[in-house]
PDB file of N, CA and C in Angstrom:
ATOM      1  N   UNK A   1       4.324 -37.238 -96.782  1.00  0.00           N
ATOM      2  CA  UNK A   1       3.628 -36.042 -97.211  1.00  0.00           C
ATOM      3  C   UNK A   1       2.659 -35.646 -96.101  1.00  0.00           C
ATOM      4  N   UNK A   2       2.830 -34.428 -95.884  1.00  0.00           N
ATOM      5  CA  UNK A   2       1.631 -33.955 -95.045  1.00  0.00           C
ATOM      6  C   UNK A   2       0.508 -33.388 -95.774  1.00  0.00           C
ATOM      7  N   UNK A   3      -0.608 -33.428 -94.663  1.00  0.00           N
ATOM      8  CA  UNK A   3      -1.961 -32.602 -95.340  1.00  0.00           C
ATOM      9  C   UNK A   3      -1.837 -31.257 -95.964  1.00  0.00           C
ATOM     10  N   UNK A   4      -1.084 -30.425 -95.308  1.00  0.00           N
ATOM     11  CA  UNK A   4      -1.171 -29.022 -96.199  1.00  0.00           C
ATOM     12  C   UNK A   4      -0.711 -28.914 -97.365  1.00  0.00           C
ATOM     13  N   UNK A   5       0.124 -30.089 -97.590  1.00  0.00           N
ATOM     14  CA  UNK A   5       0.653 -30.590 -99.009  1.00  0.00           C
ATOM     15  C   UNK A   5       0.185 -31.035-100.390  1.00  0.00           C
ATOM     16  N   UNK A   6      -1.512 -31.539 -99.832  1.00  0.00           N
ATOM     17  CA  UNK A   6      -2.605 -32.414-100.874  1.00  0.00           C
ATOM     18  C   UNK A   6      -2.815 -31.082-101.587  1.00  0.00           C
ATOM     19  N   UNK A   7      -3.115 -31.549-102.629  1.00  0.00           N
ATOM     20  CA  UNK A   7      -3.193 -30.583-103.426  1.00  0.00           C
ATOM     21  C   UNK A   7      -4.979 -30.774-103.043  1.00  0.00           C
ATOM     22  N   UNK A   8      -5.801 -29.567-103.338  1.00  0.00           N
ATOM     23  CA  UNK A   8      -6.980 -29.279-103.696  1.00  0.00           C
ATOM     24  C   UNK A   8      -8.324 -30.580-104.569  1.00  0.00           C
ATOM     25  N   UNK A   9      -8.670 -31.032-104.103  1.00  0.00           N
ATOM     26  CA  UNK A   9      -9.674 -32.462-104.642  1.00  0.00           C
ATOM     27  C   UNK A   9      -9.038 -33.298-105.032  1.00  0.00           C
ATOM     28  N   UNK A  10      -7.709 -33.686-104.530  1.00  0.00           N
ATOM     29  CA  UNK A  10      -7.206 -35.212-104.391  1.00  0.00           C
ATOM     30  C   UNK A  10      -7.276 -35.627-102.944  1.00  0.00           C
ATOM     31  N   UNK A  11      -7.389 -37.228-103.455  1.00  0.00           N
ATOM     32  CA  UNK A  11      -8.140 -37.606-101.744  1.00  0.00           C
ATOM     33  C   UNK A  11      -6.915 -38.365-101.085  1.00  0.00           C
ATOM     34  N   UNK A  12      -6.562 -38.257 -99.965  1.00  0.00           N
ATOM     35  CA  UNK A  12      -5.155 -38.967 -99.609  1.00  0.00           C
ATOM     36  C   UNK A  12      -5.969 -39.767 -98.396  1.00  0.00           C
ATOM     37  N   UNK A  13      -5.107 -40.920 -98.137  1.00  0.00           N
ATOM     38  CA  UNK A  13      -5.706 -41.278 -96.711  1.00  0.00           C
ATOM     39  C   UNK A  13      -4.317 -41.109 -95.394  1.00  0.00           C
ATOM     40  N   UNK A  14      -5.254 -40.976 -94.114  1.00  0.00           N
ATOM     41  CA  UNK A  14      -4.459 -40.157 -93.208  1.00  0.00           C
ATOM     42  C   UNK A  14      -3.493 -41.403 -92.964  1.00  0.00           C
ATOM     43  N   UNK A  15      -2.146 -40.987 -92.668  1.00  0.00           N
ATOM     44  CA  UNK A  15      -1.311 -42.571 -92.103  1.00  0.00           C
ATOM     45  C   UNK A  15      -1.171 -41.923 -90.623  1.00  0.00           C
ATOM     46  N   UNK A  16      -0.985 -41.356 -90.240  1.00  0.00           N
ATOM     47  CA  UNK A  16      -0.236 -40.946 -88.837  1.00  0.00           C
ATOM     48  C   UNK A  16      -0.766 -39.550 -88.416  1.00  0.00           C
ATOM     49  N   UNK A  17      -0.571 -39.303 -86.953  1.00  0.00           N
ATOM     50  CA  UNK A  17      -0.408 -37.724 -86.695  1.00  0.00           C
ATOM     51  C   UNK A  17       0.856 -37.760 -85.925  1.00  0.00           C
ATOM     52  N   UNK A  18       1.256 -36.743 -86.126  1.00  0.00           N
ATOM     53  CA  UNK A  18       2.804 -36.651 -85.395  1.00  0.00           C
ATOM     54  C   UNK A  18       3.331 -34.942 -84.606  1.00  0.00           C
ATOM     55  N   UNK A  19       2.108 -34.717 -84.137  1.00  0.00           N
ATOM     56  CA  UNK A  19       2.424 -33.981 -83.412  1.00  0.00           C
ATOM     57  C   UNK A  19       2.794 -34.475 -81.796  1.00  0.00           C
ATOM     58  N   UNK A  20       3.300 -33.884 -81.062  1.00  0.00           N
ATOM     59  CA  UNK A  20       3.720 -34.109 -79.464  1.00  0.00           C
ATOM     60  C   UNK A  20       2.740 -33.324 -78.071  1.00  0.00           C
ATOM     61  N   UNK A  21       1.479 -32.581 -78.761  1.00  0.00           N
ATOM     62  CA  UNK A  21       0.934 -31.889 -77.726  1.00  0.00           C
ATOM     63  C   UNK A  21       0.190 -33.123 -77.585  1.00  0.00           C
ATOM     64  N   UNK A  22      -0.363 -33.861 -76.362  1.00  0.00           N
ATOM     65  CA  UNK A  22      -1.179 -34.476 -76.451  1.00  0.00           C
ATOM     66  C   UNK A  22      -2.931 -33.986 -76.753  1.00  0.00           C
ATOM     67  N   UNK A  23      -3.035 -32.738 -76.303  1.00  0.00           N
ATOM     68  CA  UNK A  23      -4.087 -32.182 -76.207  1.00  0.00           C
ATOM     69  C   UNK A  23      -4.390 -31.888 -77.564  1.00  0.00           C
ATOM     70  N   UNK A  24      -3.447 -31.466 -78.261  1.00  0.00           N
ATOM     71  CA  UNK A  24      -4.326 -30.942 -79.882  1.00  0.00           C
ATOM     72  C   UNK A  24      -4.468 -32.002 -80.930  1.00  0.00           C
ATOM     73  N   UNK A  25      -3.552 -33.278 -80.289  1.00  0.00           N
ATOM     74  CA  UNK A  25      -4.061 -34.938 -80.997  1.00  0.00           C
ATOM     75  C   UNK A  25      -5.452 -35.068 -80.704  1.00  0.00           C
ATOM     76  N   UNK A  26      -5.577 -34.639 -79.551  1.00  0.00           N
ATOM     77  CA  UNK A  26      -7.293 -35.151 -79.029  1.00  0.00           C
ATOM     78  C   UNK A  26      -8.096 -34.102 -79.295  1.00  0.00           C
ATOM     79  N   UNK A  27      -7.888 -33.421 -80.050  1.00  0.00           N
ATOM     80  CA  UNK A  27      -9.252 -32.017 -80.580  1.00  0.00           C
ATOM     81  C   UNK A  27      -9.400 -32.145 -82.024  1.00  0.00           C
ATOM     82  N   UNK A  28      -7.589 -32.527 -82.421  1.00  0.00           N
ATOM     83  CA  UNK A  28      -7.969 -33.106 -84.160  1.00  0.00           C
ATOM     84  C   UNK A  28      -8.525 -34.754 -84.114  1.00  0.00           C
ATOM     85  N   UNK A  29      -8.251 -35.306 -83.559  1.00  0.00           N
ATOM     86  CA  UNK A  29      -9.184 -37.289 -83.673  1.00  0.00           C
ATOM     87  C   UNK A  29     -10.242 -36.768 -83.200  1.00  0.00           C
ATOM     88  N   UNK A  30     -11.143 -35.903 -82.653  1.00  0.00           N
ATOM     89  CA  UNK A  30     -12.579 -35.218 -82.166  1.00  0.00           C
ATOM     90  C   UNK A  30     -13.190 -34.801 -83.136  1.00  0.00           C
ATOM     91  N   UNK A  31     -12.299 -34.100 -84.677  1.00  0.00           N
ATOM     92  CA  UNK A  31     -12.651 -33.949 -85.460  1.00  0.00           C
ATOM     93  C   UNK A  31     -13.313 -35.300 -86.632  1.00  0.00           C
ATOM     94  N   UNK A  32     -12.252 -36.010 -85.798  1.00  0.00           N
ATOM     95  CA  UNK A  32     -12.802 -37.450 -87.056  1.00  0.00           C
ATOM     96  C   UNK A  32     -11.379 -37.616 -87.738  1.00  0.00           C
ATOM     97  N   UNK A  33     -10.543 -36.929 -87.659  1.00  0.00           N
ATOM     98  CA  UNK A  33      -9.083 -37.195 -88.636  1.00  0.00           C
ATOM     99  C   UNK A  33      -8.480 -38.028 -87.679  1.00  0.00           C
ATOM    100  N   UNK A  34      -8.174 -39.372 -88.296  1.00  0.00           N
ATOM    101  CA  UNK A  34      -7.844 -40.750 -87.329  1.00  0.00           C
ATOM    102  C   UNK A  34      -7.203 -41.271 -88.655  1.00  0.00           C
ATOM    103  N   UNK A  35      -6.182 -42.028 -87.964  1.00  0.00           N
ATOM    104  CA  UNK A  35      -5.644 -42.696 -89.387  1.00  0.00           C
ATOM    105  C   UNK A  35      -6.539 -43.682 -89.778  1.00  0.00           C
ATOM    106  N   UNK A  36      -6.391 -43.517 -91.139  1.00  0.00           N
ATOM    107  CA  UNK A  36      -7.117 -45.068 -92.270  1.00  0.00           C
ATOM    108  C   UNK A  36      -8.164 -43.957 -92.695  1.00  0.00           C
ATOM    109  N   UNK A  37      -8.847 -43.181 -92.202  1.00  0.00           N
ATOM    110  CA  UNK A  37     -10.021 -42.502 -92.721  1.00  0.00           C
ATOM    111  C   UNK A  37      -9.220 -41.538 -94.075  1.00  0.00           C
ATOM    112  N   UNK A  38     -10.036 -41.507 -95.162  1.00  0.00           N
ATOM    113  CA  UNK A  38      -9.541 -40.864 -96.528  1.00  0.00           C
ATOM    114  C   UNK A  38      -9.941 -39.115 -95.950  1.00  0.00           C
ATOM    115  N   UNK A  39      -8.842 -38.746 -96.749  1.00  0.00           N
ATOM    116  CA  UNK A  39      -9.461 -37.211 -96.508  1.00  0.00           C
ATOM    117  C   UNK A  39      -8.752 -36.298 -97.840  1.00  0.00           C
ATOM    118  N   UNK A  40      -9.473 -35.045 -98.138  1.00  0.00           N
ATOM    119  CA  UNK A  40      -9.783 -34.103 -99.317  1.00  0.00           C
ATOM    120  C   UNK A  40      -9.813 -32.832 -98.818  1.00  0.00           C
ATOM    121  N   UNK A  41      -8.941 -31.768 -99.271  1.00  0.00           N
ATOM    122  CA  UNK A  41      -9.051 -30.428 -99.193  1.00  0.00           C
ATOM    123  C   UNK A  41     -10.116 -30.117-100.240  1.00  0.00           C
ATOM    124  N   UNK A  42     -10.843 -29.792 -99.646  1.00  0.00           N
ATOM    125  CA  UNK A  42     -12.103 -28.820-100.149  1.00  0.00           C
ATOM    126  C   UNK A  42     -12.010 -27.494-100.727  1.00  0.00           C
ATOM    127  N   UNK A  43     -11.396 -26.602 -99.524  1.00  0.00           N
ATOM    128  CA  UNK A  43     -11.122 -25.466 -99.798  1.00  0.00           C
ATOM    129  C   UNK A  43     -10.410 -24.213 -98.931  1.00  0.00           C
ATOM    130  N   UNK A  44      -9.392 -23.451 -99.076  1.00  0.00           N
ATOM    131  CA  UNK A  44      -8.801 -22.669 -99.082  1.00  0.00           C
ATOM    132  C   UNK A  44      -9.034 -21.434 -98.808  1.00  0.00           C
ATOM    133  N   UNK A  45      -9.254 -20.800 -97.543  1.00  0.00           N
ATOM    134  CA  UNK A  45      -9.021 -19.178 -97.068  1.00  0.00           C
ATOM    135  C   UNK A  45      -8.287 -18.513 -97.997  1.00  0.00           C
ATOM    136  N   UNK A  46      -8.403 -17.660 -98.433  1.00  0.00           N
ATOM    137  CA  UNK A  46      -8.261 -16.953 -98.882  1.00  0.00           C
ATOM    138  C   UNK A  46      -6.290 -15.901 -98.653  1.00  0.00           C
ATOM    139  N   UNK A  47      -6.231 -16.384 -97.375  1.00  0.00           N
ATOM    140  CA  UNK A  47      -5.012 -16.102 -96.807  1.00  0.00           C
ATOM    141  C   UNK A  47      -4.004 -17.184 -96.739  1.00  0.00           C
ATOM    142  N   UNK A  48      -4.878 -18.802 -97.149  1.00  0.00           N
ATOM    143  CA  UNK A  48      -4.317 -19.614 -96.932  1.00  0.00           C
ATOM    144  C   UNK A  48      -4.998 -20.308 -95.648  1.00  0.00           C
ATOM    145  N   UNK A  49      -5.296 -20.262 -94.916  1.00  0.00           N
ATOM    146  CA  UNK A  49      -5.433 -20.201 -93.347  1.00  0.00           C
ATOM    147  C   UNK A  49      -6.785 -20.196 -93.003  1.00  0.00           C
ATOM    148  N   UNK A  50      -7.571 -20.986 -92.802  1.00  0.00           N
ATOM    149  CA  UNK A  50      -7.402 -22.244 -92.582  1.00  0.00           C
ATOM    150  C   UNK A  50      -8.090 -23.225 -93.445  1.00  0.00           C
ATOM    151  N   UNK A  51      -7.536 -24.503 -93.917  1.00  0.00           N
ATOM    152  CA  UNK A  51      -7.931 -25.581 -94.734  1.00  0.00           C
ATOM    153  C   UNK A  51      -9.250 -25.931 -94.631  1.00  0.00           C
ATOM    154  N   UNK A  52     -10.556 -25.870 -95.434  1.00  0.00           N
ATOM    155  CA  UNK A  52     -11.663 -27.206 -95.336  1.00  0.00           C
ATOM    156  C   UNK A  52     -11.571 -28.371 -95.975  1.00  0.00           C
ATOM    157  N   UNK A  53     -11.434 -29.411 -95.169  1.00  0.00           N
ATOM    158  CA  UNK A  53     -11.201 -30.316 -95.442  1.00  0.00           C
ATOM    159  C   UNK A  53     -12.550 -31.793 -95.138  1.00  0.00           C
ATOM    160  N   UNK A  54     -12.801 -32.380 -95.982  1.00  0.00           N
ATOM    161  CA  UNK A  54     -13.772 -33.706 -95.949  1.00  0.00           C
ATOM    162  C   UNK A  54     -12.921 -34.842 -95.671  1.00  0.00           C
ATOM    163  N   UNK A  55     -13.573 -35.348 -94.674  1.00  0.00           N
ATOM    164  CA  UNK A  55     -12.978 -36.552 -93.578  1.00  0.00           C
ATOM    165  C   UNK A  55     -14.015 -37.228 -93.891  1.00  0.00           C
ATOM    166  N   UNK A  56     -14.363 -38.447 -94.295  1.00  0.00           N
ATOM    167  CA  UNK A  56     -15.466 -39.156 -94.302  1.00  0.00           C
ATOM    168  C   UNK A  56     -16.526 -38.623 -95.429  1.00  0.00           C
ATOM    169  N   UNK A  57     -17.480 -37.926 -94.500  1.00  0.00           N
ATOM    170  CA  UNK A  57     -18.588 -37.726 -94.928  1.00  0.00           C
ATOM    171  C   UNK A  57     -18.992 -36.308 -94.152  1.00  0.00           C
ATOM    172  N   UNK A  58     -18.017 -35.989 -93.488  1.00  0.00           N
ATOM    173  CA  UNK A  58     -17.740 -34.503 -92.884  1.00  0.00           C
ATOM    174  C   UNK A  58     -16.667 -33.931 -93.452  1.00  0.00           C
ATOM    175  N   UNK A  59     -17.500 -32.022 -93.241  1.00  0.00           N
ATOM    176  CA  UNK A  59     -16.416 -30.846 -93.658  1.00  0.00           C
ATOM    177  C   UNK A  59     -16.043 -30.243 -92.322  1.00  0.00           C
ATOM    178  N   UNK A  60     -15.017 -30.184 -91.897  1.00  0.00           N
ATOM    179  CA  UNK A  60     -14.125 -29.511 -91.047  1.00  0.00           C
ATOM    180  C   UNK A  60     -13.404 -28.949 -91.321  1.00  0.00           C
ATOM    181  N   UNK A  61     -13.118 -27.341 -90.765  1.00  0.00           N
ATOM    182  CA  UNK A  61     -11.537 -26.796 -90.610  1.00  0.00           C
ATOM    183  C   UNK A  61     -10.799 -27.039 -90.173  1.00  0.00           C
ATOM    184  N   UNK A  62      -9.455 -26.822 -90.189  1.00  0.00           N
ATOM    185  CA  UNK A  62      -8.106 -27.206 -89.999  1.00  0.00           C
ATOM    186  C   UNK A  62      -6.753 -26.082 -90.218  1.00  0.00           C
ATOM    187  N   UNK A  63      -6.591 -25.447 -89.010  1.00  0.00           N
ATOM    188  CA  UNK A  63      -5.490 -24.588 -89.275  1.00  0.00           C
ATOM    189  C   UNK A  63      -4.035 -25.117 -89.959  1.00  0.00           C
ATOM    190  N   UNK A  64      -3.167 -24.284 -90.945  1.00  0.00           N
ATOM    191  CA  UNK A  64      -2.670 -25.178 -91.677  1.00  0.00           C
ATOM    192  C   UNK A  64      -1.562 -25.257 -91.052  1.00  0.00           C
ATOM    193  N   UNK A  65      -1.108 -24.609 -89.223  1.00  0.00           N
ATOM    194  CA  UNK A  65      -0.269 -24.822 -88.473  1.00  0.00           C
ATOM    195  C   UNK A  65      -0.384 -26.723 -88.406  1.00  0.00           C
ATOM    196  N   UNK A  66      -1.981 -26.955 -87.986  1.00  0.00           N
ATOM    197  CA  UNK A  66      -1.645 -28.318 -87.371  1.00  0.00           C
ATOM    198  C   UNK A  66      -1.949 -29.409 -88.538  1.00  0.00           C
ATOM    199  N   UNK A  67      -2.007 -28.827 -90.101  1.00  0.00           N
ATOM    200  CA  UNK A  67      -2.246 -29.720 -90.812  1.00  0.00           C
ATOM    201  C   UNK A  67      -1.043 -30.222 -91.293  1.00  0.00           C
ATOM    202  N   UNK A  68       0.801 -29.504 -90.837  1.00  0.00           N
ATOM    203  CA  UNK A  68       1.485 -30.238 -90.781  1.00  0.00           C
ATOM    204  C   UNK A  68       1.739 -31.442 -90.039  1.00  0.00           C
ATOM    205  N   UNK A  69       1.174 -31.508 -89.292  1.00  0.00           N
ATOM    206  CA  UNK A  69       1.149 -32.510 -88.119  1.00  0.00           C
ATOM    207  C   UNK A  69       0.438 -33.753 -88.831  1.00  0.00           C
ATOM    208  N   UNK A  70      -0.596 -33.907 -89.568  1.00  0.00           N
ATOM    209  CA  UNK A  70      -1.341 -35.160 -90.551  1.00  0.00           C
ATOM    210  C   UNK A  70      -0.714 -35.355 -91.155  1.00  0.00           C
ATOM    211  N   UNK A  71      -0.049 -36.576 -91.654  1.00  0.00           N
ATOM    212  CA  UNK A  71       0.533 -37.259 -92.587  1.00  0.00           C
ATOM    213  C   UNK A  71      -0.479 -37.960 -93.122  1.00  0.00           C
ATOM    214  N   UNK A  72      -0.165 -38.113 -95.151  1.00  0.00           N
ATOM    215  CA  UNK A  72      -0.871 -38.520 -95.495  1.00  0.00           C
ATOM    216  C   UNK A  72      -0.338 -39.274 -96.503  1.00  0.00           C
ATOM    217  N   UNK A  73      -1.170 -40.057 -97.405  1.00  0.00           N
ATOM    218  CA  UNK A  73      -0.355 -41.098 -98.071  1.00  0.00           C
ATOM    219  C   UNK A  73      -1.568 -40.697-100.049  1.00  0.00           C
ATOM    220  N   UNK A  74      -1.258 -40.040-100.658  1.00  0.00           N
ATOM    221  CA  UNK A  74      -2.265 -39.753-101.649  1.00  0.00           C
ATOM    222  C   UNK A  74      -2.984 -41.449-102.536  1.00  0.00           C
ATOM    223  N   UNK A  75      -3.852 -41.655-102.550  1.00  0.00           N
ATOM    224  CA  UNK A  75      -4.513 -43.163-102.881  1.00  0.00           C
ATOM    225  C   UNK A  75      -5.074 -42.877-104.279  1.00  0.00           C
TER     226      UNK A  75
END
């Protein structure tokens, strides 16, 4: 399951990222989304676009292009 998939205040924890740019692996783990850390969609644009999401004890956005790229495992 990927992140754009969690439904709205269920908390999944991250297993993997699986994208191939190396560069946008290293701007999303900058964010704090690293596997083992739990994470929660918060909330929803209005267009869809783009995800807030709680990583920890932080809220970050997340375009929901690269929130296919997070795999997640719902706990």
């Amino acid at each position: 399951m990927t992140l754009e998939q969690l439904p709205q205040q269920k908390t999944a924890v991250i297993t993997a990222l699986t994208h191939s740019d190396s560069a946008l692996l290293s701007r999303i783990m900058a964010l704090g989304i690293i596997p083992g850390e739990p994470i929660a969609i918060t909330n929803v644009a209005p267009l869809g676009c783009p995800l807030q999401v709680k990583v920890g004890d932080t809220l970050v956005s997340v375009r929901k292009n690269d929130a296919q790229h997070i795999e997640i495992e719902i706990i």
